[in-house]
Protein backbone atom coordinates (compact mmCIF):
# COMPACT_ATOMS: atom_id res chain seq x y z
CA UNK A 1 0.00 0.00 0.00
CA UNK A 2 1.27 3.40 -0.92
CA UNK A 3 1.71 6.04 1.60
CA UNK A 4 -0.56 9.12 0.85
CA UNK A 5 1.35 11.90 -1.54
CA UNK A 6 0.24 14.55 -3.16
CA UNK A 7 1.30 16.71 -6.46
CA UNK A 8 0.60 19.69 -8.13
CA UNK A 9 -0.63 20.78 -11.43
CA UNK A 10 -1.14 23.86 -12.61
CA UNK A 11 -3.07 24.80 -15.83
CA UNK A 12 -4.39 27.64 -18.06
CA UNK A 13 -7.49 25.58 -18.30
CA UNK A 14 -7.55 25.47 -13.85
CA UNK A 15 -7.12 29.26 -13.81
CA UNK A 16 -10.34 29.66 -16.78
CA UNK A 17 -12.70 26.95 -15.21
CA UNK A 18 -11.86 27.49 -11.28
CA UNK A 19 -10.81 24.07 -10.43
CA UNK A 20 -7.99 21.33 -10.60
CA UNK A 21 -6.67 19.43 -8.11
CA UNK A 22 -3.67 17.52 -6.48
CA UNK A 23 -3.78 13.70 -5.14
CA UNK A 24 -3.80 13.40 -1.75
CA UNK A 25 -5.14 10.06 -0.19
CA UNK A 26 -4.06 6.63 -0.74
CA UNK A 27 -5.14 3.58 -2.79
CA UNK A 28 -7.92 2.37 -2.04
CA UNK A 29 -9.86 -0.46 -2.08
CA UNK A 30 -13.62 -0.76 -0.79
CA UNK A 31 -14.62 1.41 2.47
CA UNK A 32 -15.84 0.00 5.48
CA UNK A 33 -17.70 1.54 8.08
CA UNK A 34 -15.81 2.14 11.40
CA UNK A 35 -18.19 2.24 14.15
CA UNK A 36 -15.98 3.27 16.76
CA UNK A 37 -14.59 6.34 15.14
CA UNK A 38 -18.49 7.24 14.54
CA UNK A 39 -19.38 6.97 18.08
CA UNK A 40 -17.17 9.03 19.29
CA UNK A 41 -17.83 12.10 17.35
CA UNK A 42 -18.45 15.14 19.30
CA UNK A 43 -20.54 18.14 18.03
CA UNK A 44 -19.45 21.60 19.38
CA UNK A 45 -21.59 24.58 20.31
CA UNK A 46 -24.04 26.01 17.12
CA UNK A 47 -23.30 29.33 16.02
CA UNK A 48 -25.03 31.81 13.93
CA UNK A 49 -24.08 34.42 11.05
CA UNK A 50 -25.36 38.17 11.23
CA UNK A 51 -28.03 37.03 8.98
CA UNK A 52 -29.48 35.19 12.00
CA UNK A 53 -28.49 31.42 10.31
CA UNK A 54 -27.52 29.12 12.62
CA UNK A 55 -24.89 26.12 11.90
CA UNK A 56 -24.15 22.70 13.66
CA UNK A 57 -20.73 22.59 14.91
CA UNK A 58 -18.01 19.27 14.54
CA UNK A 59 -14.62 19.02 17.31
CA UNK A 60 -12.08 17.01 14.99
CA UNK A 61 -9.10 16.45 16.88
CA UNK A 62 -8.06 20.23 17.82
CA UNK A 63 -10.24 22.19 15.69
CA UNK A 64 -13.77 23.15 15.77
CA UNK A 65 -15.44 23.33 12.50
CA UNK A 66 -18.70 23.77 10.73
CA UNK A 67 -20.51 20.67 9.92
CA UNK A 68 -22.52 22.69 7.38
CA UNK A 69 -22.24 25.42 4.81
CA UNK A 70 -21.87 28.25 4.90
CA UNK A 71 -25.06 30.22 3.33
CA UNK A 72 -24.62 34.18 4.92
CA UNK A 73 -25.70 37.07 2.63
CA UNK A 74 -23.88 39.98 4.75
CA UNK A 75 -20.16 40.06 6.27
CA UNK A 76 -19.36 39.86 9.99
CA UNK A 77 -19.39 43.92 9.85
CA UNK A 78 -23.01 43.97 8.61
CA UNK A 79 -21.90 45.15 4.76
CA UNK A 80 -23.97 42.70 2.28
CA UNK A 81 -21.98 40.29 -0.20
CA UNK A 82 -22.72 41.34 -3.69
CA UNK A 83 -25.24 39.09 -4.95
CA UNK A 84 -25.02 39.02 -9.51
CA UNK A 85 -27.55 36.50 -9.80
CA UNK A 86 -27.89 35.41 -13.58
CA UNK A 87 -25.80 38.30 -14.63
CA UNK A 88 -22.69 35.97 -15.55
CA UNK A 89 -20.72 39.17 -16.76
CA UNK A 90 -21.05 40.65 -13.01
CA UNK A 91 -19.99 37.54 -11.83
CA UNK A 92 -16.79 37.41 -13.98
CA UNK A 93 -16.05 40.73 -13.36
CA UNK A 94 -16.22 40.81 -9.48
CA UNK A 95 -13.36 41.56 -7.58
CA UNK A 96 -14.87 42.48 -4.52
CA UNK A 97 -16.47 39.53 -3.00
CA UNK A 98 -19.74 37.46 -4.27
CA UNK A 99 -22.11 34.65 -3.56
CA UNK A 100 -24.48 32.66 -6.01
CA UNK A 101 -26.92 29.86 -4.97
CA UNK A 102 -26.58 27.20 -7.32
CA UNK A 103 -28.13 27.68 -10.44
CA UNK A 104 -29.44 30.94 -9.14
CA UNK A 105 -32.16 29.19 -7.28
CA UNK A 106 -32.55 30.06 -3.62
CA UNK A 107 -33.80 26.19 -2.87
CA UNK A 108 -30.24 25.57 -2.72
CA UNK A 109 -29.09 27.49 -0.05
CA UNK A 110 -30.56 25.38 2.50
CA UNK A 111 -29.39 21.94 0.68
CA UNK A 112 -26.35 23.59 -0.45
CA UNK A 113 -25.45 26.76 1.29
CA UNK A 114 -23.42 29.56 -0.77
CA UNK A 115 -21.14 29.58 -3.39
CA UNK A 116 -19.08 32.41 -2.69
CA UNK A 117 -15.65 33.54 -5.28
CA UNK A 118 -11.89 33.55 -2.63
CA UNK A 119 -12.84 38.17 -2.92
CA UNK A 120 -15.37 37.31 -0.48
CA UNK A 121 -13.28 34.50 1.16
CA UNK A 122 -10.81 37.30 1.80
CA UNK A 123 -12.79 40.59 2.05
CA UNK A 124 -11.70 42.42 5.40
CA UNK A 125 -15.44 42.81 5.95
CA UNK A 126 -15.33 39.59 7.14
CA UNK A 127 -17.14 36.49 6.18
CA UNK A 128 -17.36 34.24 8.86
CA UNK A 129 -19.13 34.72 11.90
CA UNK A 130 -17.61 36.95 14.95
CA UNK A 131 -14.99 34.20 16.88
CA UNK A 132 -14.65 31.98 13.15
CA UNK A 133 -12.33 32.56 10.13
CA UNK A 134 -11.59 31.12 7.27
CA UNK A 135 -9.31 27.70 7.18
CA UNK A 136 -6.20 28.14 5.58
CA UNK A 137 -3.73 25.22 4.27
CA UNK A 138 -2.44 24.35 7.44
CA UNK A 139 -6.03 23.78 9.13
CA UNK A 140 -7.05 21.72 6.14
CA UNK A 141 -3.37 19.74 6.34
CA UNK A 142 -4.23 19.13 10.04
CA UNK A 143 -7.92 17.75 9.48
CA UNK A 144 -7.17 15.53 6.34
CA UNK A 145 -3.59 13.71 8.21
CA UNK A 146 -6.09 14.04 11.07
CA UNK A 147 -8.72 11.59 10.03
CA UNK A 148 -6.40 9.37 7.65
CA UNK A 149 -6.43 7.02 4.89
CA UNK A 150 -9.69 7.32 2.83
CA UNK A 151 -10.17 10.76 4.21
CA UNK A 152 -12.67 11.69 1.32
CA UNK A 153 -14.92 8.81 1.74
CA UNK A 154 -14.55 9.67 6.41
CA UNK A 155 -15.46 13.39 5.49
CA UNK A 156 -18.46 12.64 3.18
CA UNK A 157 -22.17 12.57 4.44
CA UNK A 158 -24.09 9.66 4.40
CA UNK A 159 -26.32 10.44 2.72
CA UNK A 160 -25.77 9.17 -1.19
CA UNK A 161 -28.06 7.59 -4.04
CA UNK A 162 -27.44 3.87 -3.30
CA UNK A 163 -25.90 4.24 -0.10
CA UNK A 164 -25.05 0.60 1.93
CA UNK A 165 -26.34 2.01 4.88
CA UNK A 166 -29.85 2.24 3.56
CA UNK A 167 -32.75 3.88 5.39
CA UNK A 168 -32.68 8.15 4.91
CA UNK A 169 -29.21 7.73 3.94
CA UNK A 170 -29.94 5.95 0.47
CA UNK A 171 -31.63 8.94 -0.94
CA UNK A 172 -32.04 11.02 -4.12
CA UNK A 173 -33.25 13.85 -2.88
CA UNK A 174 -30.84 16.48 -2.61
CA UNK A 175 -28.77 17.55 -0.42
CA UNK A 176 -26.58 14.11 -1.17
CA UNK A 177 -23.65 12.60 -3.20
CA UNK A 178 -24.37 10.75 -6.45
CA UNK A 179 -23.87 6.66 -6.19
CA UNK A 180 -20.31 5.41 -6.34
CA UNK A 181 -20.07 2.15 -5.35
CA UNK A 182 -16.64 1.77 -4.18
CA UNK A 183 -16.33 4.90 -2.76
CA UNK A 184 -19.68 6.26 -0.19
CA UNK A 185 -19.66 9.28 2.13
CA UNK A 186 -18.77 7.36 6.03
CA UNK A 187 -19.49 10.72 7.76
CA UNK A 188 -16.55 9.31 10.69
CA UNK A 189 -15.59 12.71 12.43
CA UNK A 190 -19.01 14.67 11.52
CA UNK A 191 -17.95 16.78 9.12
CA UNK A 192 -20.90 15.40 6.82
CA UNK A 193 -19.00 16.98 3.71
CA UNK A 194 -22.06 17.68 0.94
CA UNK A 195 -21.43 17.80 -2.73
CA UNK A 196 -22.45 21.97 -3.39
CA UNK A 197 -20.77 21.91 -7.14
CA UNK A 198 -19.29 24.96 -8.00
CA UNK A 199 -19.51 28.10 -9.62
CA UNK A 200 -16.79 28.80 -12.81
CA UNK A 201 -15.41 32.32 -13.29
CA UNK A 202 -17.41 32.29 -16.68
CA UNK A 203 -20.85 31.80 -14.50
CA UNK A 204 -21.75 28.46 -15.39
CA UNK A 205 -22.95 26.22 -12.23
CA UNK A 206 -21.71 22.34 -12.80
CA UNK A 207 -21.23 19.21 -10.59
CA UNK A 208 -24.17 19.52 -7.59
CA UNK A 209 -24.19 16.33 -6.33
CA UNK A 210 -20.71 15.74 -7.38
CA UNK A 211 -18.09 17.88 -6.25
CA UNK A 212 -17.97 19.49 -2.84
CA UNK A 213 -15.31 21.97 -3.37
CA UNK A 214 -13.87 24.34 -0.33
CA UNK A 215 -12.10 27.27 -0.30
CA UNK A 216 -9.23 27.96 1.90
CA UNK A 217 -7.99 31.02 2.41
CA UNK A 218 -4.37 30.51 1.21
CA UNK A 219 -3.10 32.80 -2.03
CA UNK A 220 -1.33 30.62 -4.51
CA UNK A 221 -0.91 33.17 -6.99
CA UNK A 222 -2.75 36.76 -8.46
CA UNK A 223 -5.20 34.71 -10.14
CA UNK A 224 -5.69 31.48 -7.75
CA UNK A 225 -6.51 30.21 -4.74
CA UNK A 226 -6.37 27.03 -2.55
CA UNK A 227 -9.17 25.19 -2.63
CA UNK A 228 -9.66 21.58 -0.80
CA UNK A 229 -11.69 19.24 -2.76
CA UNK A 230 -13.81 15.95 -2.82
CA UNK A 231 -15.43 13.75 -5.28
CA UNK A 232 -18.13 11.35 -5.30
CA UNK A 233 -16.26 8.65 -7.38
CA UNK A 234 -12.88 9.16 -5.34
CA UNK A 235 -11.66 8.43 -2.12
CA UNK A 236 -9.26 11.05 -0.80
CA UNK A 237 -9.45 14.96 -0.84
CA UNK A 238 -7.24 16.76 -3.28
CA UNK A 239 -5.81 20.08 -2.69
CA UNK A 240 -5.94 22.44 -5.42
CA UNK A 241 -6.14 25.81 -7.46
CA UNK A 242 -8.96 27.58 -7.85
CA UNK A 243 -9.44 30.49 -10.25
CA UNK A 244 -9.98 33.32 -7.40
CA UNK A 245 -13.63 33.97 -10.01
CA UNK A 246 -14.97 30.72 -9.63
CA UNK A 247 -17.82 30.03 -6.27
CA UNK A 248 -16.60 27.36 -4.08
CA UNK A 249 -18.64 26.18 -0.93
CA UNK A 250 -17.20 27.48 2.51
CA UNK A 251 -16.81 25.89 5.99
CA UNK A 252 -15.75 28.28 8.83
CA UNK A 253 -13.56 27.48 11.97
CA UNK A 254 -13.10 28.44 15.38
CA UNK A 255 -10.43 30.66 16.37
């Protein structure tokens, strides 16, 4: 069995579409349930954005993190987040901070939460709530070594289309990940990771149901960001570039 690695690659196509990604994981074969590391999950204390939303809260290891997205309309200071709606050329343009719900429609934002572009990520108004920030590469580093091998499939809700635990967790209502069969969301350390999809910097939505992508709110370059991503057919998280355009989901941490 290999250890888990990781590479980078960057390309012109990454920086145009908003996403590409770097291996990080470990070969896998079929996931198995662990009971024990289930059991002894422990939820921290809710906490709610200005806009008066409230999120259930995940202790992994040292950190306490969101176990849902984020879906605020208006910074920690009270500013609101520039919302272009179906006007892709605002989108593009933004350089200030924005949010979209997926395919502009506001039933996603309670499946889904927000898709916000890394100007919002990073806008001193703040986007987290007062006492959370934005995760940066070395929070993500710590959770993924954190939970291990398979860390994708450990971070992933339950609930899937075709999911071997049956009951509400075989679903196909949304919010949940498409079937894989090899690879289904285990949910270990609560972080009940949910497949958002993604905004590009052109303003095309793609991959609900797919791809929960997460910004971080590490610079890799003028144009990118980090982003930490996972897929439904893969077992490990990849860390990659993001075109700093493109809406990626958000989870918040304690500071």
């Amino acid at each position: 069995m290999k250890k888990r690695g990781y590479f980078f690659a960057l390309t012109l196509l990454t920086l145009l579409m908003g996403s590409c990604a770097s291996d990080r994981g470990r070969d896998s074969g079929e996931a198995t349930d662990d009971a024990t590391a289930r059991a002894a999950i422990t939820t921290g204390t809710p906490v709610s954005d200005v806009d008066g939303n409230t999120y259930q809260t995940v202790i992994i290891g040292k950190q306490e993190w969101m176990a849902e997205n984020l879906k605020t309309t208006t910074y920690r200071n009270g500013e609101p987040i520039e919302y272009p709606g179906e006007d892709k050329v605002a989108w593009r343009d933004n350089t200030s901070g924005a949010y979209a719900w997926y395919d502009n429609d506001q039933a996603n934002k309670e499946t889904y939460g927000g898709l916000y572009n890394w100007y919002a990520v990073t806008s001193p108004n703040g986007l987290c709530p007062e006492g959370w920030r934005m995760p940066d590469e070395e929070d993500w580093l710590y959770l993924t070594d954190f939970v291990g091998d398979e860390m994708g499939n450990k971070l992933k809700s339950r609930r899937q289309v075709g999911s071997p635990f049956g009951g509400e967790y075989d679903t196909k209502e949304h919010p949940r990940w498409e079937t894989f069969s090899a690879n289904y969301g285990l949910d270990e350390v609560g972080f009940g990771a949910l497949p958002g999809g993604n905004r590009h910097a052109s303003g095309s939505f793609v991959t609900k149901g797919a791809n929960a992508l997460f910004w971080s709110a590490s610079e890799i370059s003028e144009e990118a960001g980090f982003g930490w991503f996972i897929y439904h057919g893969y077992y490990g998280v990849d860390r990659g570039y993001g075109d700093k355009g493109a809406g990626f989901s958000v989870r918040c941490i304690r500071d």
